[in-house]
PDB file of N, CA and C in Angstrom:
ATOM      1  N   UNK A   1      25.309   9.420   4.042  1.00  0.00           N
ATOM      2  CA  UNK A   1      23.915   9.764   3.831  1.00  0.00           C
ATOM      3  C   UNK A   1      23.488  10.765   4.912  1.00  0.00           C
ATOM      4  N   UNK A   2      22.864  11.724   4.310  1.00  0.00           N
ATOM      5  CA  UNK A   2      21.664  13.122   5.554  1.00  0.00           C
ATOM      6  C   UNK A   2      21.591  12.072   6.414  1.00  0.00           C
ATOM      7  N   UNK A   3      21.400  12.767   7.813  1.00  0.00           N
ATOM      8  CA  UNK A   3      20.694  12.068   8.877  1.00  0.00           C
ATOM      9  C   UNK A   3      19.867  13.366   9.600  1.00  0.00           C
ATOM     10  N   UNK A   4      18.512  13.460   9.800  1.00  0.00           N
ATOM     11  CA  UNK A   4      17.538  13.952  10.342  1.00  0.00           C
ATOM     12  C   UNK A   4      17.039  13.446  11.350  1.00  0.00           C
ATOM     13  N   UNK A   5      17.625  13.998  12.658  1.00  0.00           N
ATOM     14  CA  UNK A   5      17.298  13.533  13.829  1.00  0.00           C
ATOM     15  C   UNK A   5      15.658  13.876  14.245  1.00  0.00           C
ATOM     16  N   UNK A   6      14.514  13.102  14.438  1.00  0.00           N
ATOM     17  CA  UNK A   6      13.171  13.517  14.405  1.00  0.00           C
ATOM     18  C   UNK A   6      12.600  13.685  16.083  1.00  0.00           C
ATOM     19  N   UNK A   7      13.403  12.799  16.650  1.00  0.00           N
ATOM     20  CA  UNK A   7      13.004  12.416  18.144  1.00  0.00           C
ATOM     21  C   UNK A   7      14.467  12.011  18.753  1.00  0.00           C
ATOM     22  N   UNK A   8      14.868  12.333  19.951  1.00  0.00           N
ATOM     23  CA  UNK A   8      15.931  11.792  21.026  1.00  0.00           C
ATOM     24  C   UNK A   8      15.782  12.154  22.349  1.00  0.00           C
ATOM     25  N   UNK A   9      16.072  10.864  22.933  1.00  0.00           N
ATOM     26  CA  UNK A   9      15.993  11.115  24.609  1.00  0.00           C
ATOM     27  C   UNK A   9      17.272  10.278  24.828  1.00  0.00           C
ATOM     28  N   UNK A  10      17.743  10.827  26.222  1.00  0.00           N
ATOM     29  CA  UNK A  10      18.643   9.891  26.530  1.00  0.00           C
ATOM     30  C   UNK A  10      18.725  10.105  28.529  1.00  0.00           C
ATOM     31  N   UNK A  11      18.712   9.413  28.862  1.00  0.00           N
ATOM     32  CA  UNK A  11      18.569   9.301  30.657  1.00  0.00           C
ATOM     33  C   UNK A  11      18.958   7.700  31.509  1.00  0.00           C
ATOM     34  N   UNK A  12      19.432   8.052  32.304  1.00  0.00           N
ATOM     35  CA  UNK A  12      19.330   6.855  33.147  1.00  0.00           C
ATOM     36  C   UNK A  12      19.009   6.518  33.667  1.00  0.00           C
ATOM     37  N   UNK A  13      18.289   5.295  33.307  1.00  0.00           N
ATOM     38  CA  UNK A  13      16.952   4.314  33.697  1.00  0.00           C
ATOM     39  C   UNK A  13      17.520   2.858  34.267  1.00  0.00           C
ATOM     40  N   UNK A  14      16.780   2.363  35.084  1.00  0.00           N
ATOM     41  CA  UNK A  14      16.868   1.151  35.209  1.00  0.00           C
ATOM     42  C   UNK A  14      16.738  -0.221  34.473  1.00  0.00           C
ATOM     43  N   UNK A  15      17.430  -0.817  34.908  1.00  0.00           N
ATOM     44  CA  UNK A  15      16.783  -1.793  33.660  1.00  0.00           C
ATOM     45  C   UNK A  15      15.710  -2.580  33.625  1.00  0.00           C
ATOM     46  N   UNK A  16      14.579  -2.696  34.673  1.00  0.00           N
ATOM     47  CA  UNK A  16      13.583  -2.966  34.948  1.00  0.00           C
ATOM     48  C   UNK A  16      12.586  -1.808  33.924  1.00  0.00           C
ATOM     49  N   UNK A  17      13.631  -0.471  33.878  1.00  0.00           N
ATOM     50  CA  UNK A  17      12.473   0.238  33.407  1.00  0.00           C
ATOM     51  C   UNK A  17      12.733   0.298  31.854  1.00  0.00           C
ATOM     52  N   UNK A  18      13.948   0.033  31.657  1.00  0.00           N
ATOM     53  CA  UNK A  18      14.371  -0.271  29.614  1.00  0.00           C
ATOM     54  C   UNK A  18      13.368  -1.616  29.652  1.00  0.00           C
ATOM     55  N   UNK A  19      13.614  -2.217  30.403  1.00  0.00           N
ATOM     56  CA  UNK A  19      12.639  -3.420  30.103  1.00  0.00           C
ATOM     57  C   UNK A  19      11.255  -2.834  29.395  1.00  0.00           C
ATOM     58  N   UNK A  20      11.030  -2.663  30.455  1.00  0.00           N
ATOM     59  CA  UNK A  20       9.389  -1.923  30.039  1.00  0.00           C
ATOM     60  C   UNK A  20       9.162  -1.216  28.691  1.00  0.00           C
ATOM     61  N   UNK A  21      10.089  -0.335  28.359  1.00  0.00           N
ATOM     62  CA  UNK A  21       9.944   0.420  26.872  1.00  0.00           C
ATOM     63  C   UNK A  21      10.219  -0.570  25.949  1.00  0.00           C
ATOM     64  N   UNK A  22      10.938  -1.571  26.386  1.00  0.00           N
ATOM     65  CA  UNK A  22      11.122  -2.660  25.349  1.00  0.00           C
ATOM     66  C   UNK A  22      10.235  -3.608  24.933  1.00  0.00           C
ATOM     67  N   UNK A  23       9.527  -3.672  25.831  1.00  0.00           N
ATOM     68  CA  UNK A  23       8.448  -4.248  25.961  1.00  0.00           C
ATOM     69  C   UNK A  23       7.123  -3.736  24.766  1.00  0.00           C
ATOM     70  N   UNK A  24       6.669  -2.540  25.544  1.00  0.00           N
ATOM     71  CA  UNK A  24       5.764  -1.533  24.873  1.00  0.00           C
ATOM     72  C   UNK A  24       6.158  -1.596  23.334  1.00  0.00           C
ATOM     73  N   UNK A  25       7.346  -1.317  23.010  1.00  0.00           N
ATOM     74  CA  UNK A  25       7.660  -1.618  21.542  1.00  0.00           C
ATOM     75  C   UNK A  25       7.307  -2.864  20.737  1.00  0.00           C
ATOM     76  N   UNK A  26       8.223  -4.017  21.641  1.00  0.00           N
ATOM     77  CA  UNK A  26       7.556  -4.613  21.050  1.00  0.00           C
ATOM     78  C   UNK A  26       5.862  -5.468  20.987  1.00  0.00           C
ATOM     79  N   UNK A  27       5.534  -4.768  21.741  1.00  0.00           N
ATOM     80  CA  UNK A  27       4.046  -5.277  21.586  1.00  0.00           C
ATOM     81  C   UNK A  27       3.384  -4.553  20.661  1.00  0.00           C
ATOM     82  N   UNK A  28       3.878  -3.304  19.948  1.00  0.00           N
ATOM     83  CA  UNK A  28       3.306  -2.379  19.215  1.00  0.00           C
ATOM     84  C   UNK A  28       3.374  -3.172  17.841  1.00  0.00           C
ATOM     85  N   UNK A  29       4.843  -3.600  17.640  1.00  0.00           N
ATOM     86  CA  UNK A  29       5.697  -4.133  16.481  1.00  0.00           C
ATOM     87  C   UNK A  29       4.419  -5.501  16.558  1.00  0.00           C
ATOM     88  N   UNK A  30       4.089  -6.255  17.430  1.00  0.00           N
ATOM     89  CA  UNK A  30       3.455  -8.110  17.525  1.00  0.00           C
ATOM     90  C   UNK A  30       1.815  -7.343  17.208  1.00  0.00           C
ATOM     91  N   UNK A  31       1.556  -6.588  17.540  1.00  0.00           N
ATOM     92  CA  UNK A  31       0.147  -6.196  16.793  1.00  0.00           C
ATOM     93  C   UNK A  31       0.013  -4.744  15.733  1.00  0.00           C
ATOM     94  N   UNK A  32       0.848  -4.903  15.202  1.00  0.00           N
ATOM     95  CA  UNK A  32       0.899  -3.739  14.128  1.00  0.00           C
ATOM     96  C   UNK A  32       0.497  -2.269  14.327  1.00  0.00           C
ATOM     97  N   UNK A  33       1.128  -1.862  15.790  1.00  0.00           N
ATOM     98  CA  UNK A  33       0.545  -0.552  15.858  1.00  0.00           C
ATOM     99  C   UNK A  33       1.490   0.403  16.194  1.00  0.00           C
ATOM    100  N   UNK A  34       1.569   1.915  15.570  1.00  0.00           N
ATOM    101  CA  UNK A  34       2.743   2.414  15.040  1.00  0.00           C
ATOM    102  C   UNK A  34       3.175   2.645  16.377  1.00  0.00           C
ATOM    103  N   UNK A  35       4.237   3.234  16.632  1.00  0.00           N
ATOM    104  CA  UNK A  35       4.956   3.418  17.687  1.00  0.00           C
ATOM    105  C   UNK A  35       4.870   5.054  17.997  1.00  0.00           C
ATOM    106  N   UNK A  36       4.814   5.268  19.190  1.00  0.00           N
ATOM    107  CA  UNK A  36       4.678   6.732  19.511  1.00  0.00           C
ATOM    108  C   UNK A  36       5.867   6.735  20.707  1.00  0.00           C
ATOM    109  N   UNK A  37       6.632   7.574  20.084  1.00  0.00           N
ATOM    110  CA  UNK A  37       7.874   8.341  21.274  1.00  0.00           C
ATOM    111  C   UNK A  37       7.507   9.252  22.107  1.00  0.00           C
ATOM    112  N   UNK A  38       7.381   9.866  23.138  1.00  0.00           N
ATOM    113  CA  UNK A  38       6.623  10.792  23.799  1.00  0.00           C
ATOM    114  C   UNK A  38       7.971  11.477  24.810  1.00  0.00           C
ATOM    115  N   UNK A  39       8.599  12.624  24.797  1.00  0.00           N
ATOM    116  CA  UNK A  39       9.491  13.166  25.851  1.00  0.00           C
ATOM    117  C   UNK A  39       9.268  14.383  26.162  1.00  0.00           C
ATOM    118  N   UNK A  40       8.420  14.872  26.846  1.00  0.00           N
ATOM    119  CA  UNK A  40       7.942  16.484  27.466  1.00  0.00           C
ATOM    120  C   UNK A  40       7.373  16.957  26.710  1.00  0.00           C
ATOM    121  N   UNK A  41       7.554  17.904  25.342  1.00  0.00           N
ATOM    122  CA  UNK A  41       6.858  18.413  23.982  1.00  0.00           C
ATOM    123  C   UNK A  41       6.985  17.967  23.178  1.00  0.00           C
ATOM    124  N   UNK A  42       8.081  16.719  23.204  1.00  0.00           N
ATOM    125  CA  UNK A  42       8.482  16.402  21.556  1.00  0.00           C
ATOM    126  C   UNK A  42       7.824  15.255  21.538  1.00  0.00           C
ATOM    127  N   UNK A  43       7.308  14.682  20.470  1.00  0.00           N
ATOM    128  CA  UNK A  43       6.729  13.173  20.153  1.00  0.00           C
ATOM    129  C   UNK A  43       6.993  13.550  18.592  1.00  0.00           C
ATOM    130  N   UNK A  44       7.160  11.867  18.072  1.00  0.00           N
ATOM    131  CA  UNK A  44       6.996  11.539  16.995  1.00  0.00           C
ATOM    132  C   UNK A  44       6.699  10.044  16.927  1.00  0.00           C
ATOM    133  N   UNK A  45       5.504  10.102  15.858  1.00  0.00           N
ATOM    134  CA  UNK A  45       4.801   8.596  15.640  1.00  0.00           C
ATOM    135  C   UNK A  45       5.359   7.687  14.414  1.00  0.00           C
ATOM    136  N   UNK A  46       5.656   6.485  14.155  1.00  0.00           N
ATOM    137  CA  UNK A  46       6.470   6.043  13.398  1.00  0.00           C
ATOM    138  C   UNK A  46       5.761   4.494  13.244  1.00  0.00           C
ATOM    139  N   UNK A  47       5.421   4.355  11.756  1.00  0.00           N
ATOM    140  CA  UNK A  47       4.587   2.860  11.487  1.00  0.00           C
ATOM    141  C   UNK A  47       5.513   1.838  10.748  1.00  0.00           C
ATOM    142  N   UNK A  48       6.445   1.423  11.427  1.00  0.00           N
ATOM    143  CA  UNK A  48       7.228  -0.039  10.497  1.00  0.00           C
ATOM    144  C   UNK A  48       6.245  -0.792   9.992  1.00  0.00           C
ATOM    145  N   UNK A  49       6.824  -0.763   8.505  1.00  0.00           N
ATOM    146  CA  UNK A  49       6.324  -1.965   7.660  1.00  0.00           C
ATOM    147  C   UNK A  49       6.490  -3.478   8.730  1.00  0.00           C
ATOM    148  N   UNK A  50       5.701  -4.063   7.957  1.00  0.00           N
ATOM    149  CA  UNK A  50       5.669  -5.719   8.703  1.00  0.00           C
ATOM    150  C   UNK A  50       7.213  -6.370   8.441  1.00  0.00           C
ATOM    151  N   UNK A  51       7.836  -5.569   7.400  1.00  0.00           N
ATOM    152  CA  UNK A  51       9.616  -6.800   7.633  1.00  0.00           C
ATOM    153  C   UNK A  51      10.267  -5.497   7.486  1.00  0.00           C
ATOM    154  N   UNK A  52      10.797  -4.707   8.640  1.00  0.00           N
ATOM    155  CA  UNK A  52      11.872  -3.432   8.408  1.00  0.00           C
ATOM    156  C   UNK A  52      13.245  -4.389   8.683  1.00  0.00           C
ATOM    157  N   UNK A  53      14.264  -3.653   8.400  1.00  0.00           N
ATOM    158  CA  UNK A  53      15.501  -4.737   9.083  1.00  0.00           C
ATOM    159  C   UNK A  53      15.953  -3.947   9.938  1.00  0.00           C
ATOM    160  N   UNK A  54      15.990  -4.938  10.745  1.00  0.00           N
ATOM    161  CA  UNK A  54      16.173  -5.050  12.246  1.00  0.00           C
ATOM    162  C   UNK A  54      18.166  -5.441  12.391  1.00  0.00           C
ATOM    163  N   UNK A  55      18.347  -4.041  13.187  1.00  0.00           N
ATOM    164  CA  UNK A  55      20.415  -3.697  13.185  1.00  0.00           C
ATOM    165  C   UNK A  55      20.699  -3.996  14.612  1.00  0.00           C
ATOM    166  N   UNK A  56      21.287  -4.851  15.063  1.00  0.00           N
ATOM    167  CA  UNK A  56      21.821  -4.979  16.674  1.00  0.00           C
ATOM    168  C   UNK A  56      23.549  -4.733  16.739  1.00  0.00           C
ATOM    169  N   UNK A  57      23.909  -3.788  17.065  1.00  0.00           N
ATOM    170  CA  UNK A  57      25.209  -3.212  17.145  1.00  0.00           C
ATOM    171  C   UNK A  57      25.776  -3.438  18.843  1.00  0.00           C
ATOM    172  N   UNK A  58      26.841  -3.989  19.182  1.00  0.00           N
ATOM    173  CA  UNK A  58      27.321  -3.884  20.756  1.00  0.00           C
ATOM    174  C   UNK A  58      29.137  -3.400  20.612  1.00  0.00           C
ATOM    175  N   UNK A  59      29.148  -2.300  21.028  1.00  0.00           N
ATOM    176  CA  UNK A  59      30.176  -1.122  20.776  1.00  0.00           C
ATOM    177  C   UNK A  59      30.766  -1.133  22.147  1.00  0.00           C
ATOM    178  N   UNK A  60      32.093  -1.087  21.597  1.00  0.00           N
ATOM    179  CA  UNK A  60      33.140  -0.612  22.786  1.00  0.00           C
ATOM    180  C   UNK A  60      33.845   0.686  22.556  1.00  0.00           C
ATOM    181  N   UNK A  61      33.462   1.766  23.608  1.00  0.00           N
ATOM    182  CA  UNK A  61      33.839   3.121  22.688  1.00  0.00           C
ATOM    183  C   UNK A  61      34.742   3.949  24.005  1.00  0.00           C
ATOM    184  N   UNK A  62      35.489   4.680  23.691  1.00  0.00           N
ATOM    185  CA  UNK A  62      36.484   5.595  24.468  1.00  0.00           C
ATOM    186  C   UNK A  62      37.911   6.117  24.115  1.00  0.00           C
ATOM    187  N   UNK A  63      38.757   6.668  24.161  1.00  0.00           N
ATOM    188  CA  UNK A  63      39.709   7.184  24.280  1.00  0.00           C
ATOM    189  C   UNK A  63      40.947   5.754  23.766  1.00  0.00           C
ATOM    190  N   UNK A  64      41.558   6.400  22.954  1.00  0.00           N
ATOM    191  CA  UNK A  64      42.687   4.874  22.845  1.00  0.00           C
ATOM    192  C   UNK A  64      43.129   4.616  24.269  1.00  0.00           C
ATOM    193  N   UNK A  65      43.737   3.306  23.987  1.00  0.00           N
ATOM    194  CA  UNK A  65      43.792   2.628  25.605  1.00  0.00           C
ATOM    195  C   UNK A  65      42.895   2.654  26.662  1.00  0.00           C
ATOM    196  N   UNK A  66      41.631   3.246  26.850  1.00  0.00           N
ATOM    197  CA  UNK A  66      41.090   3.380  27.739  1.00  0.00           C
ATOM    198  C   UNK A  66      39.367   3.650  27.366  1.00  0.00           C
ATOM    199  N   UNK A  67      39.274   2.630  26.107  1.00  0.00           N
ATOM    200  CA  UNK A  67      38.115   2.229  25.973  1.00  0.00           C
ATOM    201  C   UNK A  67      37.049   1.638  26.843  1.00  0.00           C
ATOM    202  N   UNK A  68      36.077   1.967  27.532  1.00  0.00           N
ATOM    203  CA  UNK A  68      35.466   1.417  28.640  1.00  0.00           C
ATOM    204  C   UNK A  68      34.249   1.042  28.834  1.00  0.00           C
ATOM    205  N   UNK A  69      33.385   1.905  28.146  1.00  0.00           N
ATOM    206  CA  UNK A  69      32.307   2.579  27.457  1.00  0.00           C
ATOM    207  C   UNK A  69      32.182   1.453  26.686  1.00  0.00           C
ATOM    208  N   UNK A  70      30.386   0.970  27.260  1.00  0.00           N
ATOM    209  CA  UNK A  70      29.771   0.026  26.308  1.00  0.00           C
ATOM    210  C   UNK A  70      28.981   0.347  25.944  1.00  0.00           C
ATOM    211  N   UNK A  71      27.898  -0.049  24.929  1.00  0.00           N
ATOM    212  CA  UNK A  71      26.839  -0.327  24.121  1.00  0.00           C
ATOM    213  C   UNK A  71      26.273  -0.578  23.176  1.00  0.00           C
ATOM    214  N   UNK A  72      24.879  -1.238  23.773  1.00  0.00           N
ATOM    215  CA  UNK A  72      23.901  -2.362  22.991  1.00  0.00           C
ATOM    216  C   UNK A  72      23.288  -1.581  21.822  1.00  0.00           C
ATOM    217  N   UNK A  73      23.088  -1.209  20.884  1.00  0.00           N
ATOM    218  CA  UNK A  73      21.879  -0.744  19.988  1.00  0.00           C
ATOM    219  C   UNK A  73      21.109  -1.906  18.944  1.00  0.00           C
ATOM    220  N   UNK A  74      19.208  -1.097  19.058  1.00  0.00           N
ATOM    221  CA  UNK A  74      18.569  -1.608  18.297  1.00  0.00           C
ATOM    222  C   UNK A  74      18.175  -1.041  17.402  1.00  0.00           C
ATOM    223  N   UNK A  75      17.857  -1.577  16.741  1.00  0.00           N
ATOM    224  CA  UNK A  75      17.632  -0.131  15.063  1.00  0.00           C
ATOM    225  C   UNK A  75      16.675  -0.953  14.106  1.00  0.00           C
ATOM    226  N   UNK A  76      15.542  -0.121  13.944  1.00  0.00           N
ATOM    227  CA  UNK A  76      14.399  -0.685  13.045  1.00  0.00           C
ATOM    228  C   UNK A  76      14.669  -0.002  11.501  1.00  0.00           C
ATOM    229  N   UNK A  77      14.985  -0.168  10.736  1.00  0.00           N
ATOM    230  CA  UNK A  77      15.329   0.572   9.595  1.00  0.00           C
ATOM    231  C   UNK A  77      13.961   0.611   8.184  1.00  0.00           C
ATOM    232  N   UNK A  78      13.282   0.917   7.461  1.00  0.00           N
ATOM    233  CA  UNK A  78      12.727   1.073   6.750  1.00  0.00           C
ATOM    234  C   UNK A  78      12.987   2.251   5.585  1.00  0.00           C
ATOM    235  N   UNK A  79      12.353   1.749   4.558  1.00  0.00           N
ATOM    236  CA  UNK A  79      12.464   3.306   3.353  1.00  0.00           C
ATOM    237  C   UNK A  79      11.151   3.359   3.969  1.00  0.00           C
ATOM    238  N   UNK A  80      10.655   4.906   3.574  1.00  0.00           N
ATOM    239  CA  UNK A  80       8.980   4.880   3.509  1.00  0.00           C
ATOM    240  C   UNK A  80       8.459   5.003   2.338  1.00  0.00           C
ATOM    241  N   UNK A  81       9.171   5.156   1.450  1.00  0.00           N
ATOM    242  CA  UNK A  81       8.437   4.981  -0.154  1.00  0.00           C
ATOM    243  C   UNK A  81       9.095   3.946  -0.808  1.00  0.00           C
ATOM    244  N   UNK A  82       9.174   2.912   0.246  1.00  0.00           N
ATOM    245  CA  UNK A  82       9.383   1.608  -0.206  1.00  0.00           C
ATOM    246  C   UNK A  82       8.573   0.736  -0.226  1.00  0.00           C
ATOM    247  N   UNK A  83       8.605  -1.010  -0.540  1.00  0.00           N
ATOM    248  CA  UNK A  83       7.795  -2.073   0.325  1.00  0.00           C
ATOM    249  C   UNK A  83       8.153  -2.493   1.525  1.00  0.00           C
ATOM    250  N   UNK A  84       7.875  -3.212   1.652  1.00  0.00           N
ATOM    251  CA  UNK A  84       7.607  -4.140   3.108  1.00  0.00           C
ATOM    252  C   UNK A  84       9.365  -5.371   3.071  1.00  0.00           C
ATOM    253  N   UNK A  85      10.412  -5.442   2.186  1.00  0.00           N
ATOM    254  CA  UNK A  85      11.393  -5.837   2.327  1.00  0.00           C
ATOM    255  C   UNK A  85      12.303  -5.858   3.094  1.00  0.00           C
ATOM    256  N   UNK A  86      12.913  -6.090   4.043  1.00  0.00           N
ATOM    257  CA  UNK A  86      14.471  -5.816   4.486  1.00  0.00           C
ATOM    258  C   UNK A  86      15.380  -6.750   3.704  1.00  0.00           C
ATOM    259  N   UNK A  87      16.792  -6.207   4.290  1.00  0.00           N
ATOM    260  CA  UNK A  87      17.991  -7.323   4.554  1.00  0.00           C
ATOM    261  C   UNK A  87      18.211  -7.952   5.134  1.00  0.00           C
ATOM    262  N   UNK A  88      19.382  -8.669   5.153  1.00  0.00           N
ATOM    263  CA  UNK A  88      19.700  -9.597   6.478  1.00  0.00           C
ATOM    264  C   UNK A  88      21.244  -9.956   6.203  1.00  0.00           C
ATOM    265  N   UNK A  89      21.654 -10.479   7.396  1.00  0.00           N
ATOM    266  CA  UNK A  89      22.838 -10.772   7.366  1.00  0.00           C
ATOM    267  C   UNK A  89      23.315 -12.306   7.865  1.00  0.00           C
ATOM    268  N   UNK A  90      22.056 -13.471   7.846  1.00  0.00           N
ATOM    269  CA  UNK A  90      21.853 -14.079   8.900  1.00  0.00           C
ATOM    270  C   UNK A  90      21.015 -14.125   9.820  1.00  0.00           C
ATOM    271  N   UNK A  91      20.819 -15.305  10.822  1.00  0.00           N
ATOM    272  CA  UNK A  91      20.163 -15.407  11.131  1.00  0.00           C
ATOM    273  C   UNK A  91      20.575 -14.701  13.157  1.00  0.00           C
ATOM    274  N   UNK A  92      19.147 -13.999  13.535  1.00  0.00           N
ATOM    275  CA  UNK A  92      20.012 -13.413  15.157  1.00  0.00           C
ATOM    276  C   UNK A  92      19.408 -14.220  15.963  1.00  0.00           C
ATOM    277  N   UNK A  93      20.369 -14.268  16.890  1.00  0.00           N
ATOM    278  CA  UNK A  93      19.407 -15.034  18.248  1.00  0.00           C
ATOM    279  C   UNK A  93      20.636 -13.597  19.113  1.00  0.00           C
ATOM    280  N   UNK A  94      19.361 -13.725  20.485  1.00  0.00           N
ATOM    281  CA  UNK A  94      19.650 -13.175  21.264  1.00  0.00           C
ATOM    282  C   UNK A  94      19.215 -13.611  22.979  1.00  0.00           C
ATOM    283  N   UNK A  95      20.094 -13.936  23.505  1.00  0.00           N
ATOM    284  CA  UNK A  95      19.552 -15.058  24.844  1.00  0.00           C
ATOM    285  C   UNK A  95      19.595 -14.019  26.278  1.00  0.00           C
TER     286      UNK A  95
END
């Protein structure tokens, strides 16, 4: 499927300070208010339906034999000329 990249940042932050954006999100997501990305000129604003499905991916990525390279991803997924449905795969916990 196309993929249309609308917004990307990428930097290294603390995790006190991912905290924080994680945060901000989800407090946007617990009172229904769209989400705004903001990085120097670029922004884009984005309103998840009340049930988008929600993707948690944890990747081990590098070079054969010398895979080293981790990471966590979160992913809010929606159609926009859809309803308010997701999928699922189960149930997530995350501790």
């Amino acid at each position: 499927m196309p993929e249309e990249v609308l917004f990307k940042s990428e930097s290294d932050q603390s995790r006190e300070e991912i905290a924080s954006y994680l945060r901000n999100v989800a407090d946007n997501l617990d009172s229904g208010t769209a989400i705004t990305l903001k990085a120097g000129s670029e922004s884009v604003t984005l309103d998840p339906p009340a049930r988008p499905t929600f993707e948690v991916k944890a990747e081990r990525e590098g070079p054969a034999g010398n895979m080293t390279e981790r990471s966590v991803e979160f992913e809010l997924e929606w159609d926009e000329n859809d309803g308010e449905e997701g999928g699922g795969s189960g149930d997530l916990t995350i501790e």
